[in-house]
N, C-alpha and C. Protein backbone atom coordinates (compact mmCIF):
# COMPACT_ATOMS: atom_id res chain seq x y z
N UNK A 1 12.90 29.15 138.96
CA UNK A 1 12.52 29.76 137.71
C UNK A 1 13.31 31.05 137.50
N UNK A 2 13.46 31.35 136.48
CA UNK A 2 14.65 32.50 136.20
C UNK A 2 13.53 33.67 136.42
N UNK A 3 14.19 34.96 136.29
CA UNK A 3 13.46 36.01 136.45
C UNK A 3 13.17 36.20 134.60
N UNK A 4 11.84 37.15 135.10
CA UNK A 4 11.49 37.39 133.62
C UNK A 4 11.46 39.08 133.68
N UNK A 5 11.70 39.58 132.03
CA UNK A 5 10.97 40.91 132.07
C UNK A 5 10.29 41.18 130.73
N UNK A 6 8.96 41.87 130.58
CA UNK A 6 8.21 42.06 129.62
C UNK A 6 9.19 43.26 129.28
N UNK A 7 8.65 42.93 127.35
CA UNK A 7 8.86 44.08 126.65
C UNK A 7 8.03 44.06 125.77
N UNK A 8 7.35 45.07 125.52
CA UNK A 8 6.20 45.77 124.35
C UNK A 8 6.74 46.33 123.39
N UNK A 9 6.62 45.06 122.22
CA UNK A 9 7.28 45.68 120.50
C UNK A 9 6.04 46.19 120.30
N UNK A 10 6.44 47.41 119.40
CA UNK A 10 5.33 47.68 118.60
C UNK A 10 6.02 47.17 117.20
N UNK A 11 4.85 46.71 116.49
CA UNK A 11 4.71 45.91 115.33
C UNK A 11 4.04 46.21 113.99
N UNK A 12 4.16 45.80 113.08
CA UNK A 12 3.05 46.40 111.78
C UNK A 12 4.31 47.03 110.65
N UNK A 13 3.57 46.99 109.61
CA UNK A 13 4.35 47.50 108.48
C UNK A 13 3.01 48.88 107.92
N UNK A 14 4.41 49.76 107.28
CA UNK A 14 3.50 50.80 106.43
C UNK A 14 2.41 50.67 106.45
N UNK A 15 1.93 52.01 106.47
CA UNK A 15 0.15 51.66 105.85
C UNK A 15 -0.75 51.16 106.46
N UNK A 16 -0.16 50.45 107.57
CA UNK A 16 -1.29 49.71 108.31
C UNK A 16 -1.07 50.00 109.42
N UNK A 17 -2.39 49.91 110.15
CA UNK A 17 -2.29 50.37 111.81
C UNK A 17 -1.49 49.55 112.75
N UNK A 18 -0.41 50.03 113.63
CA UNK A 18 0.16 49.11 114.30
C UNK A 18 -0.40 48.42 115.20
N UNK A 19 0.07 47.90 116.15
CA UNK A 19 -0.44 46.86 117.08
C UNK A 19 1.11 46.69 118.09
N UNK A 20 0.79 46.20 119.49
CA UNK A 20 1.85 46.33 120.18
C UNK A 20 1.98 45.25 120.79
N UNK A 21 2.85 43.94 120.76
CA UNK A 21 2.55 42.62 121.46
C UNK A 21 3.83 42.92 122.66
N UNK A 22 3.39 42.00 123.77
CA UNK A 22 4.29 41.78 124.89
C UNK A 22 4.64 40.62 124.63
N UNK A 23 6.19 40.32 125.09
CA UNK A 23 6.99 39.70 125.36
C UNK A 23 7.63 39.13 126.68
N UNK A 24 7.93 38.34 127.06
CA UNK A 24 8.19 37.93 128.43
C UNK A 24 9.92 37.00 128.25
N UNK A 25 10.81 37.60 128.73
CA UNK A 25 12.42 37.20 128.54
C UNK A 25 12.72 36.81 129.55
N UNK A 26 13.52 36.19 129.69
CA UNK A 26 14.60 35.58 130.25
C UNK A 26 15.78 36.89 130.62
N UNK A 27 15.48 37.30 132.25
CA UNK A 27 16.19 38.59 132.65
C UNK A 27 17.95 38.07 133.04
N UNK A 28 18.72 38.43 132.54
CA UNK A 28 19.91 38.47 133.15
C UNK A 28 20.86 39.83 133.32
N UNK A 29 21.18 40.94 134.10
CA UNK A 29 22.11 41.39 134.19
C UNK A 29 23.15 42.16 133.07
N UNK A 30 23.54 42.79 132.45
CA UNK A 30 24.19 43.42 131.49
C UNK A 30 23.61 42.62 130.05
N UNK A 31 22.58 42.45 130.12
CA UNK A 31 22.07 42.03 128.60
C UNK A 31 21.39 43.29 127.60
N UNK A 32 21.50 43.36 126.43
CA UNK A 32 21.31 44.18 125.91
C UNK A 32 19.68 44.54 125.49
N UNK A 33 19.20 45.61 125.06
CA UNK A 33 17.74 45.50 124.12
C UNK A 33 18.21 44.16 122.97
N UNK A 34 18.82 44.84 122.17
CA UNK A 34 19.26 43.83 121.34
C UNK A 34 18.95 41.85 121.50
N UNK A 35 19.75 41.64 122.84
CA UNK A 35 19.69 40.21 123.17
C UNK A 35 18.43 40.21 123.73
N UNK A 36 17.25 40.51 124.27
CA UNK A 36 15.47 40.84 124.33
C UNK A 36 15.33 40.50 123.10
N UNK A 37 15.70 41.03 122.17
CA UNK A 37 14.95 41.13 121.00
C UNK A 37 14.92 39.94 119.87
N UNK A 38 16.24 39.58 120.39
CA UNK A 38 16.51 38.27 119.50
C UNK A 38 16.17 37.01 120.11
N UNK A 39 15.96 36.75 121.58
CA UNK A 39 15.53 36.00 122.07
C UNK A 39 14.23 35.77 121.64
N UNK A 40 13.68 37.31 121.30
CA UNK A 40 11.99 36.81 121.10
C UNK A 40 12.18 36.02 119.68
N UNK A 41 12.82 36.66 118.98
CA UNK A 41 12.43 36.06 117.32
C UNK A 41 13.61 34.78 117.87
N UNK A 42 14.31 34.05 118.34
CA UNK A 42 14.57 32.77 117.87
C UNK A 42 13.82 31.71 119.15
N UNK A 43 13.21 31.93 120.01
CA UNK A 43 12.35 31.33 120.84
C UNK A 43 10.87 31.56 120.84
N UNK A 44 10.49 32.82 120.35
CA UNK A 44 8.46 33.18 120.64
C UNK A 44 8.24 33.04 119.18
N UNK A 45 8.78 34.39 118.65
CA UNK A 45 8.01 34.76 117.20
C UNK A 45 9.33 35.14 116.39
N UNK A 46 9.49 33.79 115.21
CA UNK A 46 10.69 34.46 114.29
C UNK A 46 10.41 35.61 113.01
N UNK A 47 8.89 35.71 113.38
CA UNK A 47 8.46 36.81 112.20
C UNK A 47 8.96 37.90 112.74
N UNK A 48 8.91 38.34 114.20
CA UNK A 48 9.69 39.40 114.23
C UNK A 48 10.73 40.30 113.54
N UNK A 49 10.46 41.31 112.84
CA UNK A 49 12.04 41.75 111.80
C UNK A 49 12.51 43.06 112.82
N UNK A 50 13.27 43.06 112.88
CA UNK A 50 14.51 43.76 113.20
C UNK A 50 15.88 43.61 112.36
N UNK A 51 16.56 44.55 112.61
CA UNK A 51 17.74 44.93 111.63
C UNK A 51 19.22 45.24 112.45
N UNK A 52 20.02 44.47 112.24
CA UNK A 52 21.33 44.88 113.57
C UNK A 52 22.64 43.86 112.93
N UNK A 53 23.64 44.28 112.43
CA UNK A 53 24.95 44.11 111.80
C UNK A 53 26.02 44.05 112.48
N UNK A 54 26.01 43.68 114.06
CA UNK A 54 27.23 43.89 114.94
C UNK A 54 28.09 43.86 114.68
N UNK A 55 28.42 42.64 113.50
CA UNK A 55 29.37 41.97 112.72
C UNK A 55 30.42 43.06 112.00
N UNK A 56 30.07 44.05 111.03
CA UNK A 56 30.45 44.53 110.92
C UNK A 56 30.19 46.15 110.79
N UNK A 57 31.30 46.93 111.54
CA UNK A 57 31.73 48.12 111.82
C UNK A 57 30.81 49.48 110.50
N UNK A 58 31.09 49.00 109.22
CA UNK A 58 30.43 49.83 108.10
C UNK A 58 29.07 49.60 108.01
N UNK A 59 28.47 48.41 109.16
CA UNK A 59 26.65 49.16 108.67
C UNK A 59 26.35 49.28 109.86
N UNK A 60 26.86 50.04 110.92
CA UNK A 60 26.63 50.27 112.48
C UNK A 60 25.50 51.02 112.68
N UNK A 61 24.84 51.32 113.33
CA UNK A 61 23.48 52.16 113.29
C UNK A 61 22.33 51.40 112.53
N UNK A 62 22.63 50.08 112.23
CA UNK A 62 21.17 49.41 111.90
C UNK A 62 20.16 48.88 113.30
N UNK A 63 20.68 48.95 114.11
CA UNK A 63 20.12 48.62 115.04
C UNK A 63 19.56 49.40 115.98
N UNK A 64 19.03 50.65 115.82
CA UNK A 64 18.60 51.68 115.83
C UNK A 64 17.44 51.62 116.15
N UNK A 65 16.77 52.46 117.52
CA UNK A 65 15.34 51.69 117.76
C UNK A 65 14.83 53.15 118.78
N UNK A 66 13.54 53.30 119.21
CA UNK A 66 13.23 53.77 120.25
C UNK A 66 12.84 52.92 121.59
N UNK A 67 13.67 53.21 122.58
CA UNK A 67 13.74 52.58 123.85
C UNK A 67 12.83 53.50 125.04
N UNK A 68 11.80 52.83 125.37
CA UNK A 68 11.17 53.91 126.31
C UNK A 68 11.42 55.74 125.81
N UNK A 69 10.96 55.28 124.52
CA UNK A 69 10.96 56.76 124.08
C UNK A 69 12.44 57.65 123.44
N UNK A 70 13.16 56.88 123.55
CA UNK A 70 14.46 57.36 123.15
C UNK A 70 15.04 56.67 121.94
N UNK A 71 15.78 57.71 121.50
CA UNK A 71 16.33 56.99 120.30
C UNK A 71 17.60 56.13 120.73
N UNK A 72 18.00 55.46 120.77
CA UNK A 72 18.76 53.88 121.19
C UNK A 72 19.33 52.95 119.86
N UNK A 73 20.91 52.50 120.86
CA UNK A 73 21.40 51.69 119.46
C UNK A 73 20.59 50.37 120.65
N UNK A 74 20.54 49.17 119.84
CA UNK A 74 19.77 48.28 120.84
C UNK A 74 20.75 47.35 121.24
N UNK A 75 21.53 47.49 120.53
CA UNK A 75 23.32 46.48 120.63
C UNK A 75 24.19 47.02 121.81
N UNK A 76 23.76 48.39 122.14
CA UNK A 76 24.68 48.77 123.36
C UNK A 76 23.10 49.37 124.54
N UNK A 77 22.31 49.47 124.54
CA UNK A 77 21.68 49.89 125.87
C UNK A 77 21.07 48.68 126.04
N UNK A 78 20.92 48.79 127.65
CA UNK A 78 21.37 47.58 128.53
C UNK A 78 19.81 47.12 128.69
N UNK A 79 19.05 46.46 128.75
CA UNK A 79 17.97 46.29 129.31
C UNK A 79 18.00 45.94 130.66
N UNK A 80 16.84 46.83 131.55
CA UNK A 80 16.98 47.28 132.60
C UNK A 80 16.02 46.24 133.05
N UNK A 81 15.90 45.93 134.34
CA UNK A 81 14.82 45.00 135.41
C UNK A 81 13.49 45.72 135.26
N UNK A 82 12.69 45.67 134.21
CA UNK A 82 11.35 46.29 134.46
C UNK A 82 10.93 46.38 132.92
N UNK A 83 9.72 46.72 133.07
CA UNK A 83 9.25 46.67 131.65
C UNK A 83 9.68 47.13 130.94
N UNK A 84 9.66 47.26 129.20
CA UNK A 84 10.50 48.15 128.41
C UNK A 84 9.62 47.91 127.07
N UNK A 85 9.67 49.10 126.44
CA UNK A 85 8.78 49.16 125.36
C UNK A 85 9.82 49.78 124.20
N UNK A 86 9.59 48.94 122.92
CA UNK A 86 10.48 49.01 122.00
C UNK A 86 10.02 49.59 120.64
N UNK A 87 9.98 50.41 120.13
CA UNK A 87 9.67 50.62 118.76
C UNK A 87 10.60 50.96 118.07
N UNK A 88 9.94 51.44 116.48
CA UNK A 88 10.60 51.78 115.39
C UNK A 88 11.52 53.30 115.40
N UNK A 89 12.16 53.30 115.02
CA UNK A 89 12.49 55.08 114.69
C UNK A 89 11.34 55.64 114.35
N UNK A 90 10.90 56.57 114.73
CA UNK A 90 9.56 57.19 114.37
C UNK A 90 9.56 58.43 113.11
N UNK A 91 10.83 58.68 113.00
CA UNK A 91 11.05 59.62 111.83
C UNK A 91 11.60 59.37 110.61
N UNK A 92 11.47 57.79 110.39
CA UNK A 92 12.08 57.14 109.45
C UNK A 92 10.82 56.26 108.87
N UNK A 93 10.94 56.06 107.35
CA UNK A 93 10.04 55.31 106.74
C UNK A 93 10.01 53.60 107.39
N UNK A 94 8.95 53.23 107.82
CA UNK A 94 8.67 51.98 108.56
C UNK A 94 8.43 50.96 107.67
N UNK A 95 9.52 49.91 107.45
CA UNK A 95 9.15 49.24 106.21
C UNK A 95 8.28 47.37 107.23
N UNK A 96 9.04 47.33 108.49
CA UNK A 96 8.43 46.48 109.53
C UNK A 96 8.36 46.33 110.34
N UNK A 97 8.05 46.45 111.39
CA UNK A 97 7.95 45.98 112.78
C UNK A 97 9.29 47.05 113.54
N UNK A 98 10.42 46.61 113.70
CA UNK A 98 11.44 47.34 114.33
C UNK A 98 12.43 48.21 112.71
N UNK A 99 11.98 47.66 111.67
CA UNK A 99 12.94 47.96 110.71
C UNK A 99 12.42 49.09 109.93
N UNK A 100 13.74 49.86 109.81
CA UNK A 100 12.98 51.45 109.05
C UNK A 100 13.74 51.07 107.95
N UNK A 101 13.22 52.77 106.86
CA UNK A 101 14.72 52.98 105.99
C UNK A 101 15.34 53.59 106.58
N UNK A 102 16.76 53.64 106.52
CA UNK A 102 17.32 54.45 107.62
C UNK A 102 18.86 54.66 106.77
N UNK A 103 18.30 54.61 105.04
CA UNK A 103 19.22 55.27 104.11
C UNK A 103 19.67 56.70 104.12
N UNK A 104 20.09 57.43 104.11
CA UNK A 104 20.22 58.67 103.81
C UNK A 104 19.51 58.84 103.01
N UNK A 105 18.49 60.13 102.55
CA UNK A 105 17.30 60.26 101.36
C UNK A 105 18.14 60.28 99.99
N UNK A 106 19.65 61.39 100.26
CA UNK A 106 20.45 61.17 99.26
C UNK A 106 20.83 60.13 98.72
N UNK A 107 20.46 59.02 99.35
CA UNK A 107 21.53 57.99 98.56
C UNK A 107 20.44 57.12 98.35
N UNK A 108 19.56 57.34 98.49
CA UNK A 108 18.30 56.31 98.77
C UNK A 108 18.06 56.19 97.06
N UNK A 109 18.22 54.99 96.20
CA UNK A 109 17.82 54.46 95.38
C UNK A 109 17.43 54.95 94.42
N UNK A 110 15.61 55.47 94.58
CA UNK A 110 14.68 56.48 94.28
C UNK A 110 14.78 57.54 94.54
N UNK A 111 15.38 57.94 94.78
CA UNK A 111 15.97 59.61 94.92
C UNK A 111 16.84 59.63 93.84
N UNK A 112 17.89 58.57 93.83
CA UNK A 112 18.90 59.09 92.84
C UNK A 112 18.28 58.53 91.43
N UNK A 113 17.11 58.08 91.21
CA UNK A 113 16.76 57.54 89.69
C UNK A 113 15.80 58.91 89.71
N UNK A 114 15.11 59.24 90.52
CA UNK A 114 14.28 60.27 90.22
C UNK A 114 15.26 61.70 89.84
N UNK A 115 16.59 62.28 90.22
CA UNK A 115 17.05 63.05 89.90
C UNK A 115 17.97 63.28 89.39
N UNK A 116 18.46 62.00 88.70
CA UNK A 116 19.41 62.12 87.38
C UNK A 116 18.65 62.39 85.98
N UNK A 117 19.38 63.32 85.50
CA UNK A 117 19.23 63.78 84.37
C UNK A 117 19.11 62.36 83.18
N UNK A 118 17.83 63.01 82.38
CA UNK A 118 17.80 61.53 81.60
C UNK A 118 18.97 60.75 80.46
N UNK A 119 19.67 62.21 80.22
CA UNK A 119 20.84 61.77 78.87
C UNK A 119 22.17 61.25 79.81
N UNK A 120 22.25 60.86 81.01
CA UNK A 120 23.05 60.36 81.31
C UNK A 120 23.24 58.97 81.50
């Protein structure tokens, strides 16, 4: 049997109280948070949302997470042999589970309709 290691997402959208489910992976050696994470959503639970663009270079930092308390890209820190607990950015609006806004406020949508001048 392969080795396993738990990881504790915390979960929940806005507004509502979170909740924290464990996970049980498939451990190998230089694997990322990232590859944990996607294993869960395409083998346990595909409701899982998370957010991560490896693909390309201009939306880098979507994958952005707290790792045992740290702020973490999840595409480059390694998941380690032992438990690991994963959440949201905690200083960013939580729209699900691992996914924030993580717009700049400046550029954020509603910011810029709320402070343009109306004759423009």
């Amino acid at each position: 049997m392969k080795e396993r290691v738990a990881i504790t997402v915390k979960r929940g959208v806005q507004n509502e109280e979170p909740h924290f489910e464990v996970y049980h992976v498939p451990y190998r050696e230089g694997m990322s948070v990232l590859d944990a994470i996607l294993w869960v959503r395409t083998n346990i639970d595909s409701s899982l949302a998370v957010r991560y663009s490896c693909i390309n270079a201009n939306a880098c930092k979507e994958c952005m997470v707290m790792v045992d308390g740290k702020t973490q890209y999840a595409c480059t820190t390694r998941l380690l042999n032992r438990d690991t607990t994963i959440e949201p950015l905690s200083n960013k609006v939580l729209i699900k589970d691992l996914v924030t806004d993580i717009v700049p406020p400046k550029e954020n949508l509603h910011f810029i309709v709320k402070n343009t001048p109306s004759n423009v």
